[in-house]
Protein backbone atom coordinates (compact mmCIF):
# COMPACT_ATOMS: atom_id res chain seq x y z
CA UNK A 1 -7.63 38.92 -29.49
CA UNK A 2 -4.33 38.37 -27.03
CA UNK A 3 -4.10 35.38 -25.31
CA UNK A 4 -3.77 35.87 -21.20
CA UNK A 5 -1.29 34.08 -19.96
CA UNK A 6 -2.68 30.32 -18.43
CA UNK A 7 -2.38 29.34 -14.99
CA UNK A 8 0.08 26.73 -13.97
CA UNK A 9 -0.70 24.08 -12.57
CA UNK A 10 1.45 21.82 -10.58
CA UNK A 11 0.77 18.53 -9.19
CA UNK A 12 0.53 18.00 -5.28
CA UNK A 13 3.02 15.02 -5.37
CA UNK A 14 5.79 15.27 -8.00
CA UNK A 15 5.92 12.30 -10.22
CA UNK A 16 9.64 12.00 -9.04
CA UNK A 17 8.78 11.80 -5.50
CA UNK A 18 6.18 9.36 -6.37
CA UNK A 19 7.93 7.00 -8.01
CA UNK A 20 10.90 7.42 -5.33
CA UNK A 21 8.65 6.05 -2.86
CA UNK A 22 7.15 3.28 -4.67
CA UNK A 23 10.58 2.13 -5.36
CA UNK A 24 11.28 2.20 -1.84
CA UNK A 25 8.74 -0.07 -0.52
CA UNK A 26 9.04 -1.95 -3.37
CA UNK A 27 13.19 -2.54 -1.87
CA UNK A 28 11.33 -2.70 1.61
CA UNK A 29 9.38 -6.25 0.25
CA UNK A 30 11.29 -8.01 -2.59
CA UNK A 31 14.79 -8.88 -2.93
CA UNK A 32 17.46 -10.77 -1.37
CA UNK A 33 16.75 -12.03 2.42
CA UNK A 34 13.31 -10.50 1.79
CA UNK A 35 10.14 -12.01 1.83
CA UNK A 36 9.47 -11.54 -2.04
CA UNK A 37 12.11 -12.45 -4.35
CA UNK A 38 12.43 -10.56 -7.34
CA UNK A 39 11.27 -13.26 -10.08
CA UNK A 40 8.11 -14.11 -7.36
CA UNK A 41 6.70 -10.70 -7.91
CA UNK A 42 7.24 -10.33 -11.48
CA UNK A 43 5.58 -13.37 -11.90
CA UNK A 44 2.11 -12.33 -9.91
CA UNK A 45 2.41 -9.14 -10.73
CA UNK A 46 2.28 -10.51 -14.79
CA UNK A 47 5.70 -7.62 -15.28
CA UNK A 48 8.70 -8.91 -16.72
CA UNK A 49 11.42 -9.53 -14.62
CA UNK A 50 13.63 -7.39 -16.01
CA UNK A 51 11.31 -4.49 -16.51
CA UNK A 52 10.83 -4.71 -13.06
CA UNK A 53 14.26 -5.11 -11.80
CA UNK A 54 15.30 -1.99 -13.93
CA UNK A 55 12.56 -0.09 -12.20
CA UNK A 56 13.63 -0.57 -8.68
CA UNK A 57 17.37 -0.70 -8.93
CA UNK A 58 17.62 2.25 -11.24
CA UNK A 59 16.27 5.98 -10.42
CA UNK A 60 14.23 7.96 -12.95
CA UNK A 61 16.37 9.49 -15.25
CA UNK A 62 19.12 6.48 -15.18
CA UNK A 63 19.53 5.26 -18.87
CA UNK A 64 18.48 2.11 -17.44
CA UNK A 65 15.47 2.58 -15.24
CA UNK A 66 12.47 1.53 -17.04
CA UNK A 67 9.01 3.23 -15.73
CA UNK A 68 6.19 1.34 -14.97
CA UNK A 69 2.63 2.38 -15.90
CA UNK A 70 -0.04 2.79 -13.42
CA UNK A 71 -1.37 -0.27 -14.16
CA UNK A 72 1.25 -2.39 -13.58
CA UNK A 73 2.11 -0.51 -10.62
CA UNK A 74 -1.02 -1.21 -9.13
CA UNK A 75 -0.62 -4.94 -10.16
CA UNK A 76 2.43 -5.05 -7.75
CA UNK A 77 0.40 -3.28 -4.90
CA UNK A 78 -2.48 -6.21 -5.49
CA UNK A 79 -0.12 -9.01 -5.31
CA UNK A 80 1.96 -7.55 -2.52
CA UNK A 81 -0.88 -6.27 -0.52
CA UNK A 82 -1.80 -3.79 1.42
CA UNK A 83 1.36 -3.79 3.70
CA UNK A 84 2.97 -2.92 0.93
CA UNK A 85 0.43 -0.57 0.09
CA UNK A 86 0.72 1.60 2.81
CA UNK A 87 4.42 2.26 2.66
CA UNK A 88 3.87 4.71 -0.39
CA UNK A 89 0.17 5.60 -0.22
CA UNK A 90 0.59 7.79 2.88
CA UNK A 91 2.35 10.50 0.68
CA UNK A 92 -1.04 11.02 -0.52
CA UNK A 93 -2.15 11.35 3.25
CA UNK A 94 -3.67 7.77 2.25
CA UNK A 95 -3.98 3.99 3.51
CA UNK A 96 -5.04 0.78 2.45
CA UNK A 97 -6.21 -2.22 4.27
CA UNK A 98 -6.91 -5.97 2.32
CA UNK A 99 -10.95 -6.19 1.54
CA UNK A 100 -11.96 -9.95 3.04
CA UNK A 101 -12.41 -13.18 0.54
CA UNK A 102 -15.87 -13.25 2.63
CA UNK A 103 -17.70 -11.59 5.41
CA UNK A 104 -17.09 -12.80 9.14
CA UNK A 105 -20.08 -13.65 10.97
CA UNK A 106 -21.30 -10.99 13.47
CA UNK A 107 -19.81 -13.15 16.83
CA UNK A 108 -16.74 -13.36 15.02
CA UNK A 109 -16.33 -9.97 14.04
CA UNK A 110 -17.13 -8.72 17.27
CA UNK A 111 -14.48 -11.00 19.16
CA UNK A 112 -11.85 -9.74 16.71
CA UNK A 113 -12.83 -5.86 17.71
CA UNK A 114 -12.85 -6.54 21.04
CA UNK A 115 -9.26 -8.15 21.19
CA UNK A 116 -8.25 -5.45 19.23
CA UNK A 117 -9.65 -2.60 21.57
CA UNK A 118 -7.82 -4.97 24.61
CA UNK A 119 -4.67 -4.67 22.74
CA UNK A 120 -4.86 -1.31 21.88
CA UNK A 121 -5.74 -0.06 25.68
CA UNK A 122 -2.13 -2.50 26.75
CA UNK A 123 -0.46 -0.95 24.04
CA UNK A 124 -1.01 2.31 25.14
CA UNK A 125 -0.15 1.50 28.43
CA UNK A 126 2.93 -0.28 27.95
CA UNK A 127 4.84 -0.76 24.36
CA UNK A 128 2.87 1.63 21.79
CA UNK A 129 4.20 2.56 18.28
CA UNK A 130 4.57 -1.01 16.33
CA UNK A 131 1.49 -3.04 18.12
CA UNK A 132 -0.71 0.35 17.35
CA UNK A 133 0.24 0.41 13.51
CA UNK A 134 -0.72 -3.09 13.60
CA UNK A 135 -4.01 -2.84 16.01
CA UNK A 136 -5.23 0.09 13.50
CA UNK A 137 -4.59 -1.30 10.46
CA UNK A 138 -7.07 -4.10 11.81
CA UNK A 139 -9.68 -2.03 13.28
CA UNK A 140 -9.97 -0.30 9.78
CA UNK A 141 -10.17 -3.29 7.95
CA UNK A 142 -12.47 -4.35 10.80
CA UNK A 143 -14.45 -1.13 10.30
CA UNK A 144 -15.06 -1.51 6.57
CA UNK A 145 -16.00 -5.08 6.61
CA UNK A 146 -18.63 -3.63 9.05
CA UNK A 147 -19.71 -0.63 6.71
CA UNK A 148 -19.99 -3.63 3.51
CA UNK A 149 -22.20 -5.60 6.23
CA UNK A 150 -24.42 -2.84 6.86
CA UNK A 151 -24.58 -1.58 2.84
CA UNK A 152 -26.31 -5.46 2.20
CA UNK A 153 -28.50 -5.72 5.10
């Protein structure tokens, strides 16, 4: 019996481009005059400094890069947040928002969405692009915390 030949299959986002852009937001958040300092990170993230200083300074392929596994990849987008988060998971057409330490009550969730839909409406009407990113990012956190509300009522 012959063999047909198999299909081949190739991933949607190239493991190269992938870790490319985690390395870039990673650059974006920790290192000098930063927010994060290199040894900060490592240290929440539970990845040796070193390990993790090879991954972002060197490219794949660089004798000295040293991958990262998922895991500990993910470990750096918990500590970091979702900020952080969002400057590599769009190139899955993707976003993250921070789930709340505890539910607001309904008055003060509704207060929040309504400053937010006041800011969006003068943002749209005057500065745009950087308050919007902002303004979204809450109304979607905003809108889950809502969805986990209704799921235990």
């Amino acid at each position: 019996m012959q063999h047909k030949p198999s299909v081949s299959y190739q991933p949607l986002i190239a493991d190269e481009q992938a870790v490319n852009t985690f390395r870039r937001a990673l650059s974006m958040f920790m290192g000098r005059g930063k927010r994060w300092k290199l040894e900060q990170v490592a240290k929440g993230a539970g990845i040796h400094p070193d390990t993790l200083g090879k991954f972002r300074s060197y490219a794949p392929g660089h004798p000295d890069h040293r991958s990262l596994d998922f895991g500990q990849l993910l470990s750096i987008s918990a500590f970091l947040g979702a900020d952080f988060t969002n400057e590599w998971l769009p190139l899955a057409d993707q976003g993250a928002f921070d789930l709340p330490d505890d539910e607001p009550s309904p008055g003060t969730l509704a207060t929040q969405l309504a400053e937010d839909t006041a800011a969006m409406v003068r943002s749209l009407n005057g500065s745009g692009g950087a308050d919007m990113a902002r303004i979204g990012g809450r109304l979607v956190h905003n809108g889950k915390t809502i969805l986990a509300m209704a799921k235990a009522a």
